[in-house]
PDB file of N, CA and C in Angstrom:
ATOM      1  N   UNK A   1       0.848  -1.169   0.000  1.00  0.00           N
ATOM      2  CA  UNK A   1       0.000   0.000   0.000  1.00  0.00           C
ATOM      3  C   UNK A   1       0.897   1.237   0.000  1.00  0.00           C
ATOM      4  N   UNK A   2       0.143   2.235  -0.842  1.00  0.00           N
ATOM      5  CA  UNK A   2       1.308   3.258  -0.718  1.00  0.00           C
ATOM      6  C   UNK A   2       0.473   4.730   0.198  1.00  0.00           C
ATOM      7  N   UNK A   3       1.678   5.441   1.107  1.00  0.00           N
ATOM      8  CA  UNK A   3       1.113   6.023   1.554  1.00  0.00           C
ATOM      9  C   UNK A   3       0.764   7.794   0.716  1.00  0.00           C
ATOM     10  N   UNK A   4       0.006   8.568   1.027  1.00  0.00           N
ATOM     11  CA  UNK A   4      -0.381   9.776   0.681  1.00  0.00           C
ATOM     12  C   UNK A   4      -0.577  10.631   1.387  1.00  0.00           C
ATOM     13  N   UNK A   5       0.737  11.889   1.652  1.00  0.00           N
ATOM     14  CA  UNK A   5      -0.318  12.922   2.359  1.00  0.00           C
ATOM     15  C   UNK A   5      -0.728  14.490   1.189  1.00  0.00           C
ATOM     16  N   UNK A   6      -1.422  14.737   1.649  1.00  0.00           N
ATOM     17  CA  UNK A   6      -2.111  15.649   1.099  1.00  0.00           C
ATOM     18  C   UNK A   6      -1.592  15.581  -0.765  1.00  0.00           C
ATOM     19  N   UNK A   7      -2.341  14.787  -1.338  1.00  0.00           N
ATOM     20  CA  UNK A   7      -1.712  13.707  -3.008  1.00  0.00           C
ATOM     21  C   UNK A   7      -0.618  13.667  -2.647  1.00  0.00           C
ATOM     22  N   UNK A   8       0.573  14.082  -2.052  1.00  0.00           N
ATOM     23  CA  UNK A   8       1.821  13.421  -2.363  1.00  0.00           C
ATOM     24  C   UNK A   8       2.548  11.818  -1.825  1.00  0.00           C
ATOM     25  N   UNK A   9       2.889  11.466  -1.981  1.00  0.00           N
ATOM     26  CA  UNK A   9       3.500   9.928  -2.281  1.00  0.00           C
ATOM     27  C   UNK A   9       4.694  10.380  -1.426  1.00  0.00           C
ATOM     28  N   UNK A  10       4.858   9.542  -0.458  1.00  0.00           N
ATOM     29  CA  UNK A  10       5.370   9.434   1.419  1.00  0.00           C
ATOM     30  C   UNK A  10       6.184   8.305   1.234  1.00  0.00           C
ATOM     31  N   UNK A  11       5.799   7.164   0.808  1.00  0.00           N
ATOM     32  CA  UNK A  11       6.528   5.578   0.954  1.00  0.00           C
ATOM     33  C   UNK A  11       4.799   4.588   1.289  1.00  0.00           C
ATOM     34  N   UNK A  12       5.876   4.048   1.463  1.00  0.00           N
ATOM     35  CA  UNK A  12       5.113   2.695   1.175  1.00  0.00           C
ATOM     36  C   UNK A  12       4.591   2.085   2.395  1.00  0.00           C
ATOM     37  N   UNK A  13       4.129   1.273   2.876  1.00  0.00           N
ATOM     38  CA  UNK A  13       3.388   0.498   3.820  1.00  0.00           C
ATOM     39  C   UNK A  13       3.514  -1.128   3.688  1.00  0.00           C
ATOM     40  N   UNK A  14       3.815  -1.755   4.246  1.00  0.00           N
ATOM     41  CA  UNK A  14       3.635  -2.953   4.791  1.00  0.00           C
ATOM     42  C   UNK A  14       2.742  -3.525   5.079  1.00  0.00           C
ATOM     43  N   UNK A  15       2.437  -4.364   4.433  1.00  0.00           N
ATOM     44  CA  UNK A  15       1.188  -5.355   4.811  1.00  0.00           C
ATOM     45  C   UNK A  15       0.770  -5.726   6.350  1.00  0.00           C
ATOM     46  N   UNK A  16       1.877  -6.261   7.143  1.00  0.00           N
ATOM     47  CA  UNK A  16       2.226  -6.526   8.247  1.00  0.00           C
ATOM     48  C   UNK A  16       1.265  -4.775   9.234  1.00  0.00           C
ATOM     49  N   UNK A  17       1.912  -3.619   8.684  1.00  0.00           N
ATOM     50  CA  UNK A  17       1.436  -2.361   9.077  1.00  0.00           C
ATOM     51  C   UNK A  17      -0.214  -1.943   8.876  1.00  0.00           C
ATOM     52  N   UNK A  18      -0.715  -2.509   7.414  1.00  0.00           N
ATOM     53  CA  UNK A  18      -2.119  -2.356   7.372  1.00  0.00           C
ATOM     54  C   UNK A  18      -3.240  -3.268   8.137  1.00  0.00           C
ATOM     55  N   UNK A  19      -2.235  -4.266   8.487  1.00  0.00           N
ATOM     56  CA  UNK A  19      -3.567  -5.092   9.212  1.00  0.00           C
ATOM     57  C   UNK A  19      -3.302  -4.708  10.783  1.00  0.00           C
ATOM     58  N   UNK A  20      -2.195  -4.059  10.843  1.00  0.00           N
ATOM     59  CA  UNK A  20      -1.895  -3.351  12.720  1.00  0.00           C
ATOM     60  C   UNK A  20      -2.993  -2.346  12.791  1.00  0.00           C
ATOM     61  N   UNK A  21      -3.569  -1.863  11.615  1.00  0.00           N
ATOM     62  CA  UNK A  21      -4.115  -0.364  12.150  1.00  0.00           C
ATOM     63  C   UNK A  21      -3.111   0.692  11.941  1.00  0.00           C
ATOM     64  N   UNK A  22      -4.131   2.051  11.712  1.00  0.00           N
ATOM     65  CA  UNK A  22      -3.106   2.608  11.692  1.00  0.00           C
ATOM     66  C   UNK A  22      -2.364   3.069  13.202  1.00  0.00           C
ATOM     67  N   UNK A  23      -2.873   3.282  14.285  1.00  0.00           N
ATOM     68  CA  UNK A  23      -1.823   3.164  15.624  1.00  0.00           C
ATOM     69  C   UNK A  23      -0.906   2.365  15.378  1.00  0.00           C
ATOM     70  N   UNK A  24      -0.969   0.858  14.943  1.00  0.00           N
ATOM     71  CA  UNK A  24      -0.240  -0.305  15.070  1.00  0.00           C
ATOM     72  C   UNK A  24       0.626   0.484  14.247  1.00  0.00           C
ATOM     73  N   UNK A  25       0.370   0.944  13.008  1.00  0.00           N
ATOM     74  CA  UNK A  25       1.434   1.472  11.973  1.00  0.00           C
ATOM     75  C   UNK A  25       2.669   2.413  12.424  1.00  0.00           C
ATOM     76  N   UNK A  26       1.760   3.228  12.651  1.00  0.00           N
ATOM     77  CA  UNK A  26       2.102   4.278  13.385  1.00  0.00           C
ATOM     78  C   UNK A  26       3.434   3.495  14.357  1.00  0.00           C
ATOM     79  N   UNK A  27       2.899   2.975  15.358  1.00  0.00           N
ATOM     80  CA  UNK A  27       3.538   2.614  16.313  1.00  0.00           C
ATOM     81  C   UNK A  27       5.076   1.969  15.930  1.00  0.00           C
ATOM     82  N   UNK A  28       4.859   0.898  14.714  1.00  0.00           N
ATOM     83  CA  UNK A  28       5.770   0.395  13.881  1.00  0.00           C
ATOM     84  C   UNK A  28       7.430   1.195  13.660  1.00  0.00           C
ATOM     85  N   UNK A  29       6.155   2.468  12.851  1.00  0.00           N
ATOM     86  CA  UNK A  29       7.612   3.604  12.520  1.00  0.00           C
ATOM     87  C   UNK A  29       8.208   3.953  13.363  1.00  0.00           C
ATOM     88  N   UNK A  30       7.745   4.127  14.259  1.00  0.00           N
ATOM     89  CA  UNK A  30       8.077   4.714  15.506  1.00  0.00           C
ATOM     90  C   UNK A  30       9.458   4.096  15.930  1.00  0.00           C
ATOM     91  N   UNK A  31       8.793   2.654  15.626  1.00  0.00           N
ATOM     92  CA  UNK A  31      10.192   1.744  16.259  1.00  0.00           C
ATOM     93  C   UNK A  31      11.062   1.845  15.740  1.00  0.00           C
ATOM     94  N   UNK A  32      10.838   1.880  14.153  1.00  0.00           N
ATOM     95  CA  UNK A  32      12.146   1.606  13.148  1.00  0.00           C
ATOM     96  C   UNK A  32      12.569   2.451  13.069  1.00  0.00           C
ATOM     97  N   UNK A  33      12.350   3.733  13.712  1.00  0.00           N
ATOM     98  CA  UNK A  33      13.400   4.966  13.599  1.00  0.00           C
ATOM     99  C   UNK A  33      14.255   4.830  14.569  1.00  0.00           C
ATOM    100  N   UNK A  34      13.313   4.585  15.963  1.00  0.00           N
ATOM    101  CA  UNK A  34      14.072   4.865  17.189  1.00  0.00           C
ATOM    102  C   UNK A  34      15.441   3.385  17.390  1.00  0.00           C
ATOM    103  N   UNK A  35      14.921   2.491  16.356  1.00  0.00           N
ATOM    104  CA  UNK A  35      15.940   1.477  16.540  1.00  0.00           C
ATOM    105  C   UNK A  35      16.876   2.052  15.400  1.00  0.00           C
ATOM    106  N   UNK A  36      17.132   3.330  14.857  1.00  0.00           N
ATOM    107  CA  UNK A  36      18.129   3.266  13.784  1.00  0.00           C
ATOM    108  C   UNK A  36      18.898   4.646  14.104  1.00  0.00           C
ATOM    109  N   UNK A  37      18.012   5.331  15.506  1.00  0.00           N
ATOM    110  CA  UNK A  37      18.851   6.402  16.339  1.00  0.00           C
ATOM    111  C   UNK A  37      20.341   6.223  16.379  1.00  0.00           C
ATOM    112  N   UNK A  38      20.596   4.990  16.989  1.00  0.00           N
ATOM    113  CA  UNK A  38      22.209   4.814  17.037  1.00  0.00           C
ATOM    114  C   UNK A  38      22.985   4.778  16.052  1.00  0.00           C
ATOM    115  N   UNK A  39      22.540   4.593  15.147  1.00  0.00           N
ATOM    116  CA  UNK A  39      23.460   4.505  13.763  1.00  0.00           C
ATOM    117  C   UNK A  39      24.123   6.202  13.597  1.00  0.00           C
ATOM    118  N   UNK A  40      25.244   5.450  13.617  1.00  0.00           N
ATOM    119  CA  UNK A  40      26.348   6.962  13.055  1.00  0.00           C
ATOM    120  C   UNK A  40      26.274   6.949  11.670  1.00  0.00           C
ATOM    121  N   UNK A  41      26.428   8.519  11.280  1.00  0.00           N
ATOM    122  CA  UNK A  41      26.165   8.880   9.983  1.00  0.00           C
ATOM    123  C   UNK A  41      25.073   9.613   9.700  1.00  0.00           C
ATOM    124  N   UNK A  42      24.940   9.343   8.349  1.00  0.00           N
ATOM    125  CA  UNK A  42      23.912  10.088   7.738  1.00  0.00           C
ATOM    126  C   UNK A  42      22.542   8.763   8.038  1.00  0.00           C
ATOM    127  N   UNK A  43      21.286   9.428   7.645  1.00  0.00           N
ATOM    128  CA  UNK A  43      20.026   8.329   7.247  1.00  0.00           C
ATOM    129  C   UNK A  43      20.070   7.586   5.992  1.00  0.00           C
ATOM    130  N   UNK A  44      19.135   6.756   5.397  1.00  0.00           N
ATOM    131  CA  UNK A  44      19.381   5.233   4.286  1.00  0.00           C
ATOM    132  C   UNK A  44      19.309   6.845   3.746  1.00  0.00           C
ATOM    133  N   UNK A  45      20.245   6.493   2.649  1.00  0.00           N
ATOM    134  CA  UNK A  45      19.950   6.781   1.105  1.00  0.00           C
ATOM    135  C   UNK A  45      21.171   8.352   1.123  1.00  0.00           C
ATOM    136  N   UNK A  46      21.981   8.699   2.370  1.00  0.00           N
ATOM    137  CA  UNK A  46      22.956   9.259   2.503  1.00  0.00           C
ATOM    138  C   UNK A  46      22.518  10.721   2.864  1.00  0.00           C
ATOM    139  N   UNK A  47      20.588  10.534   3.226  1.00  0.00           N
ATOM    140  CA  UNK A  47      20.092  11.439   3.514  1.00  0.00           C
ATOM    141  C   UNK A  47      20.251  12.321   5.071  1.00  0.00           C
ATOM    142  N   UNK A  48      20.423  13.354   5.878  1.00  0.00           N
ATOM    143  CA  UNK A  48      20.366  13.820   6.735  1.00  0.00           C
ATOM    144  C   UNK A  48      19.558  13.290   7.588  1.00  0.00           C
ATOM    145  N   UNK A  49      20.281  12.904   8.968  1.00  0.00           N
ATOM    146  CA  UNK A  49      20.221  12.197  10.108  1.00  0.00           C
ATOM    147  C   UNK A  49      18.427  12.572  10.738  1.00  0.00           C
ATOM    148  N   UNK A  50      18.329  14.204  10.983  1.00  0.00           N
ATOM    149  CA  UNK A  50      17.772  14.807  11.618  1.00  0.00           C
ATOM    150  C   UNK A  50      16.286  14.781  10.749  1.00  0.00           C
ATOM    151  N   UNK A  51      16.846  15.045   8.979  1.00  0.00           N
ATOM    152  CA  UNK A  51      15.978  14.982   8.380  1.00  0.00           C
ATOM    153  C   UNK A  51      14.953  13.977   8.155  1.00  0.00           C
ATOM    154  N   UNK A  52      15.816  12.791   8.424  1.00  0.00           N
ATOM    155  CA  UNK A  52      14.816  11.685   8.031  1.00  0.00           C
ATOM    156  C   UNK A  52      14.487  11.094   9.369  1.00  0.00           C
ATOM    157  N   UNK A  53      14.944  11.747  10.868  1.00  0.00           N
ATOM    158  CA  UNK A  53      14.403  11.243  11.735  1.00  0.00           C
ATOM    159  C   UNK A  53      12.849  12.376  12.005  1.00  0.00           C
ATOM    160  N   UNK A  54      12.715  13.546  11.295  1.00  0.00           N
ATOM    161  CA  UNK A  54      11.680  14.291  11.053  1.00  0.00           C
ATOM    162  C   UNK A  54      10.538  13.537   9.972  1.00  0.00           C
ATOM    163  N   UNK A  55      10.728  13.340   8.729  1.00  0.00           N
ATOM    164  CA  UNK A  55      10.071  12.584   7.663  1.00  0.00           C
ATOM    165  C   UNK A  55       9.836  11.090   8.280  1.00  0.00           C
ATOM    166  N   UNK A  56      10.177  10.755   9.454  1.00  0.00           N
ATOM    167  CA  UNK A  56       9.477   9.597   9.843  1.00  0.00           C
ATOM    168  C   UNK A  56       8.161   9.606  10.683  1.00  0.00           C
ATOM    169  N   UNK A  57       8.816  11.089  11.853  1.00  0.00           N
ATOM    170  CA  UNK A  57       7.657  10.799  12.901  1.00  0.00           C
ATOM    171  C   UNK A  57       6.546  11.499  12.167  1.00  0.00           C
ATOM    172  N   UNK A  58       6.618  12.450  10.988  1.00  0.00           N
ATOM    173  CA  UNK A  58       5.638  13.137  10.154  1.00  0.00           C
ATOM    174  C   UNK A  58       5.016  11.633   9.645  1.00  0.00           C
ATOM    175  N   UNK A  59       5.451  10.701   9.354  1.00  0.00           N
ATOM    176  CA  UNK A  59       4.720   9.591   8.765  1.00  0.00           C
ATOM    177  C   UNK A  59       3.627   9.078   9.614  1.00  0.00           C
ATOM    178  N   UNK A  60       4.369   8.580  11.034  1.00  0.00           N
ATOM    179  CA  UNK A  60       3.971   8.682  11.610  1.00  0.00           C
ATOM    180  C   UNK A  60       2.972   9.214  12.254  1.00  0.00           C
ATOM    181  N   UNK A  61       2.905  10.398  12.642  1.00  0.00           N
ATOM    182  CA  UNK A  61       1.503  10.938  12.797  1.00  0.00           C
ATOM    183  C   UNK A  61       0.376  11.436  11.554  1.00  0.00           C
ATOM    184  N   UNK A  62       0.926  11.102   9.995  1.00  0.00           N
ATOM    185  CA  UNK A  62       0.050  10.954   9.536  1.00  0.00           C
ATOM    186  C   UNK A  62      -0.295   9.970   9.524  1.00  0.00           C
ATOM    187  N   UNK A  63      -0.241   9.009   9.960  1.00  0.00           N
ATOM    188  CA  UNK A  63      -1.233   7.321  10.104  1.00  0.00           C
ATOM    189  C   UNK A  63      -2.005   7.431  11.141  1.00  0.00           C
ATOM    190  N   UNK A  64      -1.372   8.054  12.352  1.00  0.00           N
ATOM    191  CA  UNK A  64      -2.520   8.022  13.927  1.00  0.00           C
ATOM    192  C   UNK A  64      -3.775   9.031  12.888  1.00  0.00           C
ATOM    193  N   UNK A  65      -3.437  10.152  12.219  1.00  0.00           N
ATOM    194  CA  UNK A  65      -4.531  10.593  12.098  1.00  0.00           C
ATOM    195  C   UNK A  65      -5.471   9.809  10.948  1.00  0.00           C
ATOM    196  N   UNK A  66      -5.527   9.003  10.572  1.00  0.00           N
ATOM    197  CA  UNK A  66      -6.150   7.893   9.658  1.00  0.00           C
ATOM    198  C   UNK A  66      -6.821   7.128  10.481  1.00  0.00           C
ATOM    199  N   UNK A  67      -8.475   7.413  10.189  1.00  0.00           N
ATOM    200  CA  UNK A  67      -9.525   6.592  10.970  1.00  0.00           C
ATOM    201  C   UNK A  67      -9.134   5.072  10.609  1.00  0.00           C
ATOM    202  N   UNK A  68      -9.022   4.711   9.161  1.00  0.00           N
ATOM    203  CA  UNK A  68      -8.514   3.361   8.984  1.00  0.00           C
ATOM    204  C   UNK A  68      -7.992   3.189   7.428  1.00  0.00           C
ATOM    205  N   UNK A  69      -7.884   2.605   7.364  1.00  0.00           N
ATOM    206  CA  UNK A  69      -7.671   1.986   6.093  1.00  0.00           C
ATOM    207  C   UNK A  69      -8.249   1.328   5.373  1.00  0.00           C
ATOM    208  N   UNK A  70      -8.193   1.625   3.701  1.00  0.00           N
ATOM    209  CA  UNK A  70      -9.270   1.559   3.521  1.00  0.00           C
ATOM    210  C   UNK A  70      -9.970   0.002   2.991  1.00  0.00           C
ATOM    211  N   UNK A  71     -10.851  -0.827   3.387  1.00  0.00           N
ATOM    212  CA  UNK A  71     -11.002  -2.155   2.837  1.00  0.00           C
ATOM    213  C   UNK A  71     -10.519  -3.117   1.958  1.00  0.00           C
ATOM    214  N   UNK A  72     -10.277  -2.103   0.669  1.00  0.00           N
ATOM    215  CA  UNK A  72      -9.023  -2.785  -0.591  1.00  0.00           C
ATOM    216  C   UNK A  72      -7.876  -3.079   0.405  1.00  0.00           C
ATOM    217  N   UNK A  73      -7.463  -2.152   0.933  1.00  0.00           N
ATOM    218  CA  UNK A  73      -5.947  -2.063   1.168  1.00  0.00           C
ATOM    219  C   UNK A  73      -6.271  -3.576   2.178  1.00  0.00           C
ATOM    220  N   UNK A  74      -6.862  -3.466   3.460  1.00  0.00           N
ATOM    221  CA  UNK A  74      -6.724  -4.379   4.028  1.00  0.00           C
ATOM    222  C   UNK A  74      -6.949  -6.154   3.841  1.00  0.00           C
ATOM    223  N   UNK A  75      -7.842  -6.214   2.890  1.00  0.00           N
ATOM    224  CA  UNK A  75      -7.862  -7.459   2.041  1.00  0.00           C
ATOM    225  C   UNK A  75      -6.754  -7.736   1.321  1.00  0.00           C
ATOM    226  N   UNK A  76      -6.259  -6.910   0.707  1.00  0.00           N
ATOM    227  CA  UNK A  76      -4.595  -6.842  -0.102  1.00  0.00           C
ATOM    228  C   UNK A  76      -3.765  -7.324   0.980  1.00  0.00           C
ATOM    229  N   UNK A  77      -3.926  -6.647   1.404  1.00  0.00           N
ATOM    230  CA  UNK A  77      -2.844  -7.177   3.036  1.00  0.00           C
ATOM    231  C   UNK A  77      -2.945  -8.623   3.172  1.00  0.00           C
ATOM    232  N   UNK A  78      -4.133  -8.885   3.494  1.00  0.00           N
ATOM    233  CA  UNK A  78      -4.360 -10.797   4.234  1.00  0.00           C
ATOM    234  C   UNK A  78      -3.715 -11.392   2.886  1.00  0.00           C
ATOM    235  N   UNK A  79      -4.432 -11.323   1.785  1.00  0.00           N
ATOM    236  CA  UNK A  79      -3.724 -12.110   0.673  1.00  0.00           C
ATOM    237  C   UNK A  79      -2.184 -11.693   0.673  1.00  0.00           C
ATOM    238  N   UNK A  80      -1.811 -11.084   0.458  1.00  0.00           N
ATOM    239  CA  UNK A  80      -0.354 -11.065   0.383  1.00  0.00           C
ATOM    240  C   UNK A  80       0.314 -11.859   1.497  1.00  0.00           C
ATOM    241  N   UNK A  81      -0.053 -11.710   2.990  1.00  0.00           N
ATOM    242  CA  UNK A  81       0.568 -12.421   3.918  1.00  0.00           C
ATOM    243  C   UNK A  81       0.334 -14.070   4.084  1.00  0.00           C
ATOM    244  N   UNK A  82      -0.996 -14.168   3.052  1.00  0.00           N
ATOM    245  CA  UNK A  82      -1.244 -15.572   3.283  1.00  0.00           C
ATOM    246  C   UNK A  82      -0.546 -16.467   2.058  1.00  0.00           C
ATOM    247  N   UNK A  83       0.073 -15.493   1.066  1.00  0.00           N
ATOM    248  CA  UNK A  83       1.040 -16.117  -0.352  1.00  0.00           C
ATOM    249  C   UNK A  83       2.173 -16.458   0.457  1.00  0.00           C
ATOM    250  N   UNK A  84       2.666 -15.628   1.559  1.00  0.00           N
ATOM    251  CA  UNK A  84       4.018 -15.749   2.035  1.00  0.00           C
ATOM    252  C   UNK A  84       4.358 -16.613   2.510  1.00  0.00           C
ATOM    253  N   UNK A  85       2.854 -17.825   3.604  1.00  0.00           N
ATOM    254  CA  UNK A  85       3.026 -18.841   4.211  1.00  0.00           C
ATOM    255  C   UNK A  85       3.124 -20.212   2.890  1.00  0.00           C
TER     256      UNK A  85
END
């Protein structure tokens, strides 16, 4: 699933993330930033540390504010996770 804020194109979503909800989602990013705090250097892609620890929690709270997701997406989700088993 790909994400959108206001039409623009954010990244992508995880199957695993659409069937969490978006809190669950939310909550997700949350982690994968704060587990990539320690990394010295720049952020993936040779981008600024600060910057992309900003462009995350913005992801982030655009998912808490998402009542849900929308039915396609979450049916997409189960099938995809159930190809994987």
């Amino acid at each position: 699933m790909r994400l959108f804020s206001v039409g623009k194109l954010v990244g992508d979503i995880c199957p695993e993330c659409v069937l969490a909800g978006p809190a669950g989602a939310a909550a997700k990013v949350r982690a994968f930033a704060a587990g990539r705090r320690g990394d010295a250097g720049a952020g993936p892609g040779g981008e600024d540390r600060t910057s992309w620890e900003r462009r995350m929690e913005k992801r982030a709270q655009s998912l808490e504010g998402t009542a849900s997701f929308p039915l396609a997406a979450r049916q997409a989700a189960v099938r995809e996770t159930r190809e994987r088993r």
